[in-house]
Protein backbone atom coordinates (compact mmCIF):
# COMPACT_ATOMS: atom_id res chain seq x y z
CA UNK A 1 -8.91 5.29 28.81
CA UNK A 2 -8.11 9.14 29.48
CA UNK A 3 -10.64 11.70 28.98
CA UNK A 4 -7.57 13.03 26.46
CA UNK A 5 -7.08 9.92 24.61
CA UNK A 6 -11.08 10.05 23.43
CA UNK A 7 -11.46 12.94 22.90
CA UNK A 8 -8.03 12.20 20.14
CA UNK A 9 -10.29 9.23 19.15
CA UNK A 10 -13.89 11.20 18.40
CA UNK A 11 -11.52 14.16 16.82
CA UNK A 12 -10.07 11.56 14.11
CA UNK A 13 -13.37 10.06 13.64
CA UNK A 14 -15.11 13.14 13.09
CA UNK A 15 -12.48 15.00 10.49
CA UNK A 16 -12.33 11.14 8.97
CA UNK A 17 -15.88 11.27 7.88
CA UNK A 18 -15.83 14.95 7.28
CA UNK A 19 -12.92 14.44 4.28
CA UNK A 20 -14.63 11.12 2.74
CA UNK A 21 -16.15 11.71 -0.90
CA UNK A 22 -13.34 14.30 -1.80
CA UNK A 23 -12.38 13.23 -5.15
CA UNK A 24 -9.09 14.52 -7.03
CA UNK A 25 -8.12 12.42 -10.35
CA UNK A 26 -6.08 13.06 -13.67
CA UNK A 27 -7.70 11.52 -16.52
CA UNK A 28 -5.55 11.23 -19.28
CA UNK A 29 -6.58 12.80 -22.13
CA UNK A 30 -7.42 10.90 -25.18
CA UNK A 31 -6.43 10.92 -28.47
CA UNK A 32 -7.13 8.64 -31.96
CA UNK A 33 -8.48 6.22 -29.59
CA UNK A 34 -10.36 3.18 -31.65
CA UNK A 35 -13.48 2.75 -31.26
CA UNK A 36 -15.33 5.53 -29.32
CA UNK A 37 -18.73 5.27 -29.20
CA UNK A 38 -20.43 9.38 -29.89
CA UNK A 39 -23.57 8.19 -28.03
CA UNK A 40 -23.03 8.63 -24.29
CA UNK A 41 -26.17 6.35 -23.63
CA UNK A 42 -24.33 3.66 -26.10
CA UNK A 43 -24.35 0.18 -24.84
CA UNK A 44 -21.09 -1.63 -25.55
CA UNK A 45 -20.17 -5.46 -26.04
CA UNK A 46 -18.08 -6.83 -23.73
CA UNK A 47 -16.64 -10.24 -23.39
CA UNK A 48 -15.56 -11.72 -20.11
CA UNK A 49 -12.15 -14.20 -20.23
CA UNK A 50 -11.67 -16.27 -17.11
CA UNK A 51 -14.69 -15.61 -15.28
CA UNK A 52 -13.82 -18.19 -12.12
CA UNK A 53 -13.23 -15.70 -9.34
CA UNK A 54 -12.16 -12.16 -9.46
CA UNK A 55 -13.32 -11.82 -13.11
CA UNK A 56 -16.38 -12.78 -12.65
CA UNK A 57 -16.63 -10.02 -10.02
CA UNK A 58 -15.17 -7.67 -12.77
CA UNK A 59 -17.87 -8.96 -15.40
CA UNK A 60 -20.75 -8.60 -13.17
CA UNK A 61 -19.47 -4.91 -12.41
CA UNK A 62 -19.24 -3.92 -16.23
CA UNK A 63 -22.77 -5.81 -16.50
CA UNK A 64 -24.07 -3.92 -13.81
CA UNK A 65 -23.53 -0.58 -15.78
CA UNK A 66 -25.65 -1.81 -18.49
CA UNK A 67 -23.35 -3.26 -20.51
CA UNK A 68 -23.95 -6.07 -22.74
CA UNK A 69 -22.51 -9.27 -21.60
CA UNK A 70 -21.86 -11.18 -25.18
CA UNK A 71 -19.57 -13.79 -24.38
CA UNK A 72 -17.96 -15.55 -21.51
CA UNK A 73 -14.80 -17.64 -21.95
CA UNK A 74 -12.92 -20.03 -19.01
CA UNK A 75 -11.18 -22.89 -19.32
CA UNK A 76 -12.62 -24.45 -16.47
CA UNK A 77 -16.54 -25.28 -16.70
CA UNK A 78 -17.06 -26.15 -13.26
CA UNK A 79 -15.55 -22.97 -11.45
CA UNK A 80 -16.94 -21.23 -14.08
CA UNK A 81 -20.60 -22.16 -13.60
CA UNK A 82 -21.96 -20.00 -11.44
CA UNK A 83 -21.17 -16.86 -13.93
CA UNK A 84 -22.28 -18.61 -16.89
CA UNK A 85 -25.88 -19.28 -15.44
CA UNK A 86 -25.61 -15.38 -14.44
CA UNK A 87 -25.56 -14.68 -18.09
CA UNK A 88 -27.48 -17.14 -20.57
CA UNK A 89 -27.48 -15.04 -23.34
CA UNK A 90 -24.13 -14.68 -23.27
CA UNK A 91 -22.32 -17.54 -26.00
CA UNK A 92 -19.67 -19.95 -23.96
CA UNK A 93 -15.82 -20.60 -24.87
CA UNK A 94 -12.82 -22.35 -23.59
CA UNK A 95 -10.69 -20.83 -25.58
CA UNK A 96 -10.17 -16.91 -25.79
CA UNK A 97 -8.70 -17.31 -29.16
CA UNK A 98 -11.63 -19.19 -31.01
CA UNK A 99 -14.04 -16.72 -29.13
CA UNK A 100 -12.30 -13.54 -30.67
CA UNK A 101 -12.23 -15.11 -34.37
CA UNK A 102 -15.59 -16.31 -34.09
CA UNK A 103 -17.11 -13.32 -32.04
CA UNK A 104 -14.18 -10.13 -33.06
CA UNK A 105 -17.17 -7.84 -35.16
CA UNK A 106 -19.18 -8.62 -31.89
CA UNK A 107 -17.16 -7.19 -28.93
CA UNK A 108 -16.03 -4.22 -28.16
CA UNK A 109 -13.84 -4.80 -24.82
CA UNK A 110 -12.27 -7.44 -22.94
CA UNK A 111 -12.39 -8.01 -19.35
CA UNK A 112 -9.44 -10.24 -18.34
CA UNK A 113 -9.56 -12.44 -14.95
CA UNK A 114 -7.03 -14.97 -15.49
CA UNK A 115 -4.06 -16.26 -13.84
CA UNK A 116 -1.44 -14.19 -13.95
CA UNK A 117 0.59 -15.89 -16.15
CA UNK A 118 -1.66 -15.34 -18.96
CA UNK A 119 -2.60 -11.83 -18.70
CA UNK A 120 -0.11 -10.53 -21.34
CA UNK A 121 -0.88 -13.60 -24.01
CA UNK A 122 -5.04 -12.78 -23.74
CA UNK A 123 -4.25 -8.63 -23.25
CA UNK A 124 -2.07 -8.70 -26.05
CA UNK A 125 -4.25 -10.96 -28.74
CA UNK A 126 -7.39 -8.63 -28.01
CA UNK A 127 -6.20 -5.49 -28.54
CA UNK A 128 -3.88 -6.97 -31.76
CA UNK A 129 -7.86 -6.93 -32.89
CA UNK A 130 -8.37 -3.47 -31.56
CA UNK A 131 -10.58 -4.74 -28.49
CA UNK A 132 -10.18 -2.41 -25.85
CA UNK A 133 -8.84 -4.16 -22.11
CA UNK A 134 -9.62 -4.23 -18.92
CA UNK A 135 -7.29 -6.89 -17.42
CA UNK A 136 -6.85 -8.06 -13.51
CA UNK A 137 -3.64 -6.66 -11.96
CA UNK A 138 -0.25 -7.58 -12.07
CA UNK A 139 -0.52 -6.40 -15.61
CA UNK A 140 1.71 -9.51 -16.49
CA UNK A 141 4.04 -11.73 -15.59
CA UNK A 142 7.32 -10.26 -16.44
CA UNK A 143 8.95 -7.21 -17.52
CA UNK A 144 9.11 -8.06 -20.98
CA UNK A 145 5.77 -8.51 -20.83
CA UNK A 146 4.14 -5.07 -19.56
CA UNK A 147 6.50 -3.51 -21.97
CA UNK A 148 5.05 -5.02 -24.75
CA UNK A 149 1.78 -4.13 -23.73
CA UNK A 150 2.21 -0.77 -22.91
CA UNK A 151 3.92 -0.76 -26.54
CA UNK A 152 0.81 -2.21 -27.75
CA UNK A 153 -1.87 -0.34 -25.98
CA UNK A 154 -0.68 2.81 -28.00
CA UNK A 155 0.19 1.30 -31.18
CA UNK A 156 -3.52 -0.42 -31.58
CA UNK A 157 -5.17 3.05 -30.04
CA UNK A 158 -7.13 0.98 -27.51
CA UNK A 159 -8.84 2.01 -23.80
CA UNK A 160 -6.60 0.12 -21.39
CA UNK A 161 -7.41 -0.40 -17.33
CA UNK A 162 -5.28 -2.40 -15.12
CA UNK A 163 -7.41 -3.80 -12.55
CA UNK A 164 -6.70 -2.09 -9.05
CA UNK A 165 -9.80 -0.56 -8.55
CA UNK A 166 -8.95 1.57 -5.49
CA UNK A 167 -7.04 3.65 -8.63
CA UNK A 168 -10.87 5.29 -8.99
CA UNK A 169 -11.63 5.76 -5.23
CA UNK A 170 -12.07 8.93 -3.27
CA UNK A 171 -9.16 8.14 -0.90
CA UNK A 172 -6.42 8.11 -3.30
CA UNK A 173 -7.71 11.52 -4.65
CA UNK A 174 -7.60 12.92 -1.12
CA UNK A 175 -4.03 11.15 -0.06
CA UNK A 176 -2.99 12.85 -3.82
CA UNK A 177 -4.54 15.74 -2.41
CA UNK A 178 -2.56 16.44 0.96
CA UNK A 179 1.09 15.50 -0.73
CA UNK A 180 0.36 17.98 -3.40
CA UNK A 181 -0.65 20.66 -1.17
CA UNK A 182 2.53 19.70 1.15
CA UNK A 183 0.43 18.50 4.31
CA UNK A 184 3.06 15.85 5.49
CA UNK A 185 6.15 18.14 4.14
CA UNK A 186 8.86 16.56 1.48
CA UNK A 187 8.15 13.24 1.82
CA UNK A 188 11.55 10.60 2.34
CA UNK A 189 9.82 7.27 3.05
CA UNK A 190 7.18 4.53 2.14
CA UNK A 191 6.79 1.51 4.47
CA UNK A 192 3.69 -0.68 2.79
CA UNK A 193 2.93 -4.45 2.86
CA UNK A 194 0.54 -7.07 3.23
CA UNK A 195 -0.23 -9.74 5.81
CA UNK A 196 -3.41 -11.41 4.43
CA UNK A 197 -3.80 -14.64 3.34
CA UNK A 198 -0.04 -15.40 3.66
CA UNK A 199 -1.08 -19.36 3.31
CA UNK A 200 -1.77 -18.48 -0.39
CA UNK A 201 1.39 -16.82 -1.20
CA UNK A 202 3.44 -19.55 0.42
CA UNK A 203 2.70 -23.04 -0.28
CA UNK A 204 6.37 -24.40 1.42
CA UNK A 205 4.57 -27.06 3.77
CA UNK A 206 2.74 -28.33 0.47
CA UNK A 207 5.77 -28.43 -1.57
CA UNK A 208 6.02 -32.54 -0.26
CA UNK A 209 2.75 -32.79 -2.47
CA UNK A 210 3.70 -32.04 -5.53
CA UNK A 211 5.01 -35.90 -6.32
CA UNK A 212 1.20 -36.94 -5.92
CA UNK A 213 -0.79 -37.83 -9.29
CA UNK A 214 -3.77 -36.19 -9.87
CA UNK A 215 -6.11 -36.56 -12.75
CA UNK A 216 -7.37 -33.69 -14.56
CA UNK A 217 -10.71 -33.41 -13.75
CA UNK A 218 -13.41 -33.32 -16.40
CA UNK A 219 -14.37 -29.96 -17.94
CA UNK A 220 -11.02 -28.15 -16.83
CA UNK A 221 -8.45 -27.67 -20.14
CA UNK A 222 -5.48 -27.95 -18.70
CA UNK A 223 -3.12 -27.54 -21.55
CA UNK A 224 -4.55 -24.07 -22.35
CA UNK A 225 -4.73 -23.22 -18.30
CA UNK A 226 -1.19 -23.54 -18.49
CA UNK A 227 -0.93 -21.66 -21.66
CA UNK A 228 2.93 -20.18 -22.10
CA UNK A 229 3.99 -21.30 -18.67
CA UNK A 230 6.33 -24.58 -18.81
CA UNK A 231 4.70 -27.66 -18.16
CA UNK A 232 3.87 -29.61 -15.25
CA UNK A 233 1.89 -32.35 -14.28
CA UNK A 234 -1.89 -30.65 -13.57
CA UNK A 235 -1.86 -30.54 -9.59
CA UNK A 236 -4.84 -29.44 -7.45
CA UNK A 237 -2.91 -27.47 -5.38
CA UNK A 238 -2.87 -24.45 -7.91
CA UNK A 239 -5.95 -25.06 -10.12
CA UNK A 240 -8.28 -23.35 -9.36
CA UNK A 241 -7.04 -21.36 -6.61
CA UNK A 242 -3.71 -21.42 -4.94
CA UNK A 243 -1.56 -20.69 -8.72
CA UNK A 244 -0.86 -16.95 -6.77
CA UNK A 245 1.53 -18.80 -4.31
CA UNK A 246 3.44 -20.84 -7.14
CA UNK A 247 5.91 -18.84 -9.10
CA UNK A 248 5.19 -20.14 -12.57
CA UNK A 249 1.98 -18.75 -12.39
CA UNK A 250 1.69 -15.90 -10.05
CA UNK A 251 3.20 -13.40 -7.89
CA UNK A 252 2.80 -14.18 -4.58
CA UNK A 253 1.90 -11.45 -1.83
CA UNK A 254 3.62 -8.82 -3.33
CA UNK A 255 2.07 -9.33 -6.88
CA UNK A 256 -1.32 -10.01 -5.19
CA UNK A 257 -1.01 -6.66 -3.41
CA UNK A 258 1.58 -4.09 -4.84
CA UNK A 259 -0.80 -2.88 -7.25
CA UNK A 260 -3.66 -1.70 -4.62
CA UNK A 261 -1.31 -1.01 -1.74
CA UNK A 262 1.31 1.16 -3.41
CA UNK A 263 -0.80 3.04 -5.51
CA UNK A 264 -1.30 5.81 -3.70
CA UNK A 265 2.79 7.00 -3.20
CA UNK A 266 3.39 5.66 -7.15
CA UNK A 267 1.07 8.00 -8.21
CA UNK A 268 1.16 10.96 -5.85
CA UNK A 269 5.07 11.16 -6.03
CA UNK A 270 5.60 9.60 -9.59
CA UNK A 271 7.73 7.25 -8.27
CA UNK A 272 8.60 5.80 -11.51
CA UNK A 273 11.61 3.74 -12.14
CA UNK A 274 13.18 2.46 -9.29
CA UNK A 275 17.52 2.88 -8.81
CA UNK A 276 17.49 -0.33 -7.14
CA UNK A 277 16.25 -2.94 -5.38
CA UNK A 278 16.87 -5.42 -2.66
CA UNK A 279 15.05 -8.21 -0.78
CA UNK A 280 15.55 -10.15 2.41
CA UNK A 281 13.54 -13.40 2.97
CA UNK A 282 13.02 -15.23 5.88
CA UNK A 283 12.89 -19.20 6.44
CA UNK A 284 13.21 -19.75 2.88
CA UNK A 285 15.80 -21.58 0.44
CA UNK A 286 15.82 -20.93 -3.20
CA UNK A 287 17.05 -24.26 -4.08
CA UNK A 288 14.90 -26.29 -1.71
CA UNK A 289 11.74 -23.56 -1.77
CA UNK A 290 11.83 -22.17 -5.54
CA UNK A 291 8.74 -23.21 -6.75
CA UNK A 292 6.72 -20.89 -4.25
CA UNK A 293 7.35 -17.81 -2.15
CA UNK A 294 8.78 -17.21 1.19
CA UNK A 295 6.84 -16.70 4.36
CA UNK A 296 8.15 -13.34 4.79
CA UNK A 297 9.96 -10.49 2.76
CA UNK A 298 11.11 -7.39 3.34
CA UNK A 299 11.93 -5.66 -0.14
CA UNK A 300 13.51 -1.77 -0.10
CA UNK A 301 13.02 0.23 -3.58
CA UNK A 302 15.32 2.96 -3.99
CA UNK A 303 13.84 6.15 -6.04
CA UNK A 304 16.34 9.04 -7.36
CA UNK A 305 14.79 12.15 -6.76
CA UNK A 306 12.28 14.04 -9.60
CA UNK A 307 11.18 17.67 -9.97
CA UNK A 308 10.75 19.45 -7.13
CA UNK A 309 10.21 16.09 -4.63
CA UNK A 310 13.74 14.37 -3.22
CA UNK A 311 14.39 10.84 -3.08
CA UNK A 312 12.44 8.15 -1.88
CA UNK A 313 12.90 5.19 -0.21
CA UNK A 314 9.46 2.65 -0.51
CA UNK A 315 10.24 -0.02 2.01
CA UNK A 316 8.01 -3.24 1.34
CA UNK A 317 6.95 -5.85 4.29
CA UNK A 318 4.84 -9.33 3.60
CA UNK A 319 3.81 -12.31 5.31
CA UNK A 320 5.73 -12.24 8.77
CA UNK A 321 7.72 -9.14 8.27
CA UNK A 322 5.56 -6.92 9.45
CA UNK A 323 5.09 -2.73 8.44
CA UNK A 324 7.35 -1.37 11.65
CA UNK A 325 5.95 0.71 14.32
CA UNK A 326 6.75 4.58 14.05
CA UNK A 327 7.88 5.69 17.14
CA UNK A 328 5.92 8.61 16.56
CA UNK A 329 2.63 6.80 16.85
CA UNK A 330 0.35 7.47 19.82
CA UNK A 331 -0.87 4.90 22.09
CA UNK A 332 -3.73 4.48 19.99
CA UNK A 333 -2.89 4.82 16.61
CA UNK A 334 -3.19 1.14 15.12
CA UNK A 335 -0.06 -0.05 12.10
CA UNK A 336 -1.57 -1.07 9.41
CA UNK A 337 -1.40 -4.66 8.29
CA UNK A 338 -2.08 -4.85 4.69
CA UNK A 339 -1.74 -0.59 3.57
CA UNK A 340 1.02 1.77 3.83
CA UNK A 341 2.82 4.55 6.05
CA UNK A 342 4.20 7.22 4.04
CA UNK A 343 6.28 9.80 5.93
CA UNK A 344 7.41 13.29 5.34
CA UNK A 345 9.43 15.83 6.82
CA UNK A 346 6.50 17.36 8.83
CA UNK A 347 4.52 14.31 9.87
CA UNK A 348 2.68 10.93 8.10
CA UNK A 349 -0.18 9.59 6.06
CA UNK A 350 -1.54 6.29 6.98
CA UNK A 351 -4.25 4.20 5.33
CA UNK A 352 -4.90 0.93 4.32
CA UNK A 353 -5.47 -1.08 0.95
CA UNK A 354 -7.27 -0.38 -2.35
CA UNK A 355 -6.45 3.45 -3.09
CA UNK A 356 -5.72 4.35 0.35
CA UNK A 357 -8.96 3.43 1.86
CA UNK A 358 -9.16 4.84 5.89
CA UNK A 359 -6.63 7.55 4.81
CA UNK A 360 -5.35 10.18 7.80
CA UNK A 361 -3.07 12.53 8.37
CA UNK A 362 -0.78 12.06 11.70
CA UNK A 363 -0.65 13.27 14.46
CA UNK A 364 -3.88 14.37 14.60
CA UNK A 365 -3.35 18.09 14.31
CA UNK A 366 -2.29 18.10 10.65
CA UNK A 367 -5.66 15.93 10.09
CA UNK A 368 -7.36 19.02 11.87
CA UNK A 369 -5.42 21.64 9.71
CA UNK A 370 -6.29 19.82 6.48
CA UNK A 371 -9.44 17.77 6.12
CA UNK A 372 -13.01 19.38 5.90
CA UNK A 373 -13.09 22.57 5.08
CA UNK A 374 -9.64 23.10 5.61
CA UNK A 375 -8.91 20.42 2.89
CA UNK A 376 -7.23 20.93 -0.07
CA UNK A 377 -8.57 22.19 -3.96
CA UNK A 378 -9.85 19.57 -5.79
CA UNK A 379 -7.79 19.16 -9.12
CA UNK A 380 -9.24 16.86 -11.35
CA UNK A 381 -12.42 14.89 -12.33
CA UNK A 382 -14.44 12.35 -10.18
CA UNK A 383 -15.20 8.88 -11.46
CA UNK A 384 -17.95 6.56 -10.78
CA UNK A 385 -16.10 3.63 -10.21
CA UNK A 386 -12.95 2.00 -12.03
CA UNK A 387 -15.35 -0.03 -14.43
CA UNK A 388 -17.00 2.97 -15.41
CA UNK A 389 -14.42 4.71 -16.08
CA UNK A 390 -13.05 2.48 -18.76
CA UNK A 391 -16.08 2.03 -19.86
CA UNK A 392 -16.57 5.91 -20.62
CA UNK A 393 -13.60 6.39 -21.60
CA UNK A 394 -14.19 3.73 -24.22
CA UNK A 395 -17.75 5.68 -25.13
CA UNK A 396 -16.13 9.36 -25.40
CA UNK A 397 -12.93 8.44 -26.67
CA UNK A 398 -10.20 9.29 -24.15
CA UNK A 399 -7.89 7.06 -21.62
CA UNK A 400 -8.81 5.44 -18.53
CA UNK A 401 -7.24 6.47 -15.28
CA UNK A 402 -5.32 3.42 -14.39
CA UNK A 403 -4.38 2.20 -18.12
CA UNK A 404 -1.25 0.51 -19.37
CA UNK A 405 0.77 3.40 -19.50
CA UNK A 406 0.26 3.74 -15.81
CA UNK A 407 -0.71 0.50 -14.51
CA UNK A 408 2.37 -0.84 -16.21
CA UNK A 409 5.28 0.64 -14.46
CA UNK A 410 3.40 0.08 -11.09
CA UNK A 411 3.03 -3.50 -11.84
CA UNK A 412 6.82 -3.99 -12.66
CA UNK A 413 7.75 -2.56 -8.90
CA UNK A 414 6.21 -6.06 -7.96
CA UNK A 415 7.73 -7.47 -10.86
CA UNK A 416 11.50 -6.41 -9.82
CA UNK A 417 10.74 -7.34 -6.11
CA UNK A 418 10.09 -11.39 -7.11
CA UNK A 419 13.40 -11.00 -9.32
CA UNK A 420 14.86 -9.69 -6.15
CA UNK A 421 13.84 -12.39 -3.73
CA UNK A 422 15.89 -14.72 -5.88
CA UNK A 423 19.08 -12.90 -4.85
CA UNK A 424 18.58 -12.07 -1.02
CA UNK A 425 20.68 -9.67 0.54
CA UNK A 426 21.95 -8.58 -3.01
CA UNK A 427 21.58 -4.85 -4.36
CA UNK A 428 20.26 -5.22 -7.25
CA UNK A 429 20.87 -1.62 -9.54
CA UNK A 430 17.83 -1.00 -12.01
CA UNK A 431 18.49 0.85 -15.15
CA UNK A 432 14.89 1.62 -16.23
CA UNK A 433 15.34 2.78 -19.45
CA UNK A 434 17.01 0.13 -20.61
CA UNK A 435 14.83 -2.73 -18.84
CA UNK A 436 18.25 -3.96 -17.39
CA UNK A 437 20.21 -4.43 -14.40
CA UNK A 438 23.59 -3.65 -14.34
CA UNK A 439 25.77 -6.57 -14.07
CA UNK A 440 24.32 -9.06 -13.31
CA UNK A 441 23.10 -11.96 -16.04
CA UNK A 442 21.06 -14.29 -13.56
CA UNK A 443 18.79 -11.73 -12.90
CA UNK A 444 18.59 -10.20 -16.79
CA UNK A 445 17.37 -13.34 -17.75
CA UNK A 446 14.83 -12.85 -15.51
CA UNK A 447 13.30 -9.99 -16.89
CA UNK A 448 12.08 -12.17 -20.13
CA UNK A 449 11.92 -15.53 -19.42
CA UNK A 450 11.07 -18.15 -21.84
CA UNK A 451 7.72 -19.23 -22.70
CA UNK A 452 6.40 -23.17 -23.05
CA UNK A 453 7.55 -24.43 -26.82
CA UNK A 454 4.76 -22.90 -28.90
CA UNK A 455 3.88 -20.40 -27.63
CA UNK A 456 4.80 -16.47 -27.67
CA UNK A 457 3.51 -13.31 -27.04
């Protein structure tokens, strides 16, 4: 390697670590908000629902604050386990709805870890009982759905967080930081995607499977796992794990993913609403493949311009369609797989998942003109983590950073890219206000599907 090539290398490394732990956030002021606790040393009562996997991560964080742990609900006793014993004190459910009648005077929050498909039934029943929310991201599973909960989320005065905890890191305040102050110029373009764990998101070579018969196993309820989602035979391919690559229950990649990836441009630009939307999928049928995702998609959002920013195109890559290489990049400068390039009229700002984490300026001389002390104002208040800050905003009465009313619209930019992958190669034009694309039925229908006989939201 060139004596000029590391020196580049121990220049970005140096004014990397020299602009960590700058924080810029907008908290949302509060208002009428139910509950807050005057005591900022105030313990509250949480309950956990589906505590399996990343929930149980998102319990033990809340816990970890000091929190009291008061109940613990999953329908599934064996995955569950090892977060029950964490908590003995804690009393055990299977079902989220006889926990809130029995336990409602007892809680103060939720934290929701479910499948996906449930989110929006769980979200929704808590704060109906003015429980404040902390649910896993997507928000939901449709369109219809994250309205309804944003509706609800003001109309019951509750603390809401959607669950994409790089929303409270340092990075995203600093990648908020230099578009704000105009480091990377007007920016035009977003190219973001994923490439982890693609054998999740599509489960096509196990499709052949799904004609085997498979007890339920003991200690799983399998009627309320499936809760509003139409029924099929219990099948271990997506209980516990693998529901994300199954459509009926989650999102695939870009539901996984969205929500931490694009964060940073959705909320630096206020993206917003998208114009339209269009996918292209590769090695994948919709009549032979429906039930799961394909192995790749490429899915372009078009964004009408806003205040004093232009348009934006946010270009989104998964599985084998990989974020393209800028030709601007030098020899050294490394695409991300799973994170996001976002590009502007005087250069680009690359980083990776979770709120922008490894976030840099490019080429290397804007990273010199605007990181350590060259770096931008802070603007707004640190946080101590994206548990604690629902937490206080629960205790002093104001809104979390990443609630509904945010966490929402980001999660339906997933939520229009799965409608999309059902109509490759087709514009699809997005009339946000309305909830509606513009004719075209098949894809309407989409937006609020219909829920297992018995059940509604």
């Amino acid at each position: 390697m060139s004596d000029q090539k590391t020196n580049q290398m121990n220049r970005r490394k140096f004014i990397y670590g020299a602009s960590a732990g700058v924080a810029l956030f907008n908290i949302l002021p509060g208002a009428l908000l139910r509950g807050a606790v005057s005591s900022p040393n105030a313990k509250l009562n949480v309950a956990g629902i589906g505590i399996g996997s990343r929930g149980g991560a998102d319990v033990d964080e809340v816990a970890g604050l000091g929190h009291n742990m008061v109940a613990l609900c999953d329908v599934d006793e064996k995955y569950a386990a090892k977060e029950f014993a964490k908590y003995p004190n804690a009393r055990r459910f299977t079902d989220y709805r006889v926990m809130l009648d029995k336990m409602g005077k007892e809680i103060d929050g939720v934290v929701i870890g479910t499948p996906d498909h449930t989110h929006a039934m769980i979200a929704m029943e808590a704060m109906r009982r003015g429980k404040h929310v902390y649910c896993e991201k997507p928000l939901a599973h449709s369109i219809h759905e994250v309205r309804e909960l944003m509706h609800a989320a003001t109309k019951y005065k509750v603390v809401s967080q959607l669950g994409n905890q790089g929303h409270s890191s340092d990075s995203i305040r600093r990648v908020n930081e230099w578009i704000g102050a105009g480091a990377i110029g007007q920016v035009h373009t977003v190219h973001a995607g994923c490439n982890a764990f693609q054998n999740v998101y599509c489960q096509i070579p196990n499709l052949g499977k799904l004609q085997e018969h498979h007890d339920v196993p003991a200690g799983l309820d399998y009627e309320l796992w499936l809760g509003p989602a139409q029924f099929r035979a219990y099948s271990p391919l997506w209980v516990p794990w693998n529901w994300r690559g199954f459509m009926p229950f989650g999102g695939g990649a870009i539901g996984d993913w969205i929500c931490h990836v694009v964060d940073p441009s959705f909320w630096a630009l206020d993206l917003g609403a998208p114009t339209s939307v269009q996918a292209e999928v590769t090695g994948y049928e919709l009549e032979k493949h429906g039930l799961t995702y394909p192995p790749g998609t490429k899915i372009t959002f078009e964004f009408a311009a806003k205040g004093a920013r232009g348009p934006v195109k946010l270009v989104w890559h998964d599985g084998n369609i990989k974020i393209p290489r800028p030709k601007e990049f030098s020899s050294d400068e490394k695409v991300p797989g799973t994170g996001a390039i976002i590009f502007g009229d005087k250069g680009m700002i690359v980083h990776g998942s979770h709120g922008g984490g490894g976030c840099h300026l490019v080429p290397d001389e804007l990273m010199e003109a605007h990181a350590g002390k060259n770096a931008p104002a802070e603007k707004f208040p640190r946080v101590q983590g994206h548990a604690w800050d629902w937490a206080e905003a629960i205790r002093t009465g104001r809104q979390a950073g990443s609630n509904f009313a945010y966490g929402g619209p980001l999660t339906e930019l997933a939520l229009l890219g799965l409608i999309a992958i059902r109509f490759p190669g087709q514009t699809l034009h997005w009339n946000g206000a309305k909830a509606r694309f513009a004719d075209n039925h098949e894809a309407n229908a989409l937006v609020n599907p219909a829920y297992r006989h018995g059940w509604k939201l």
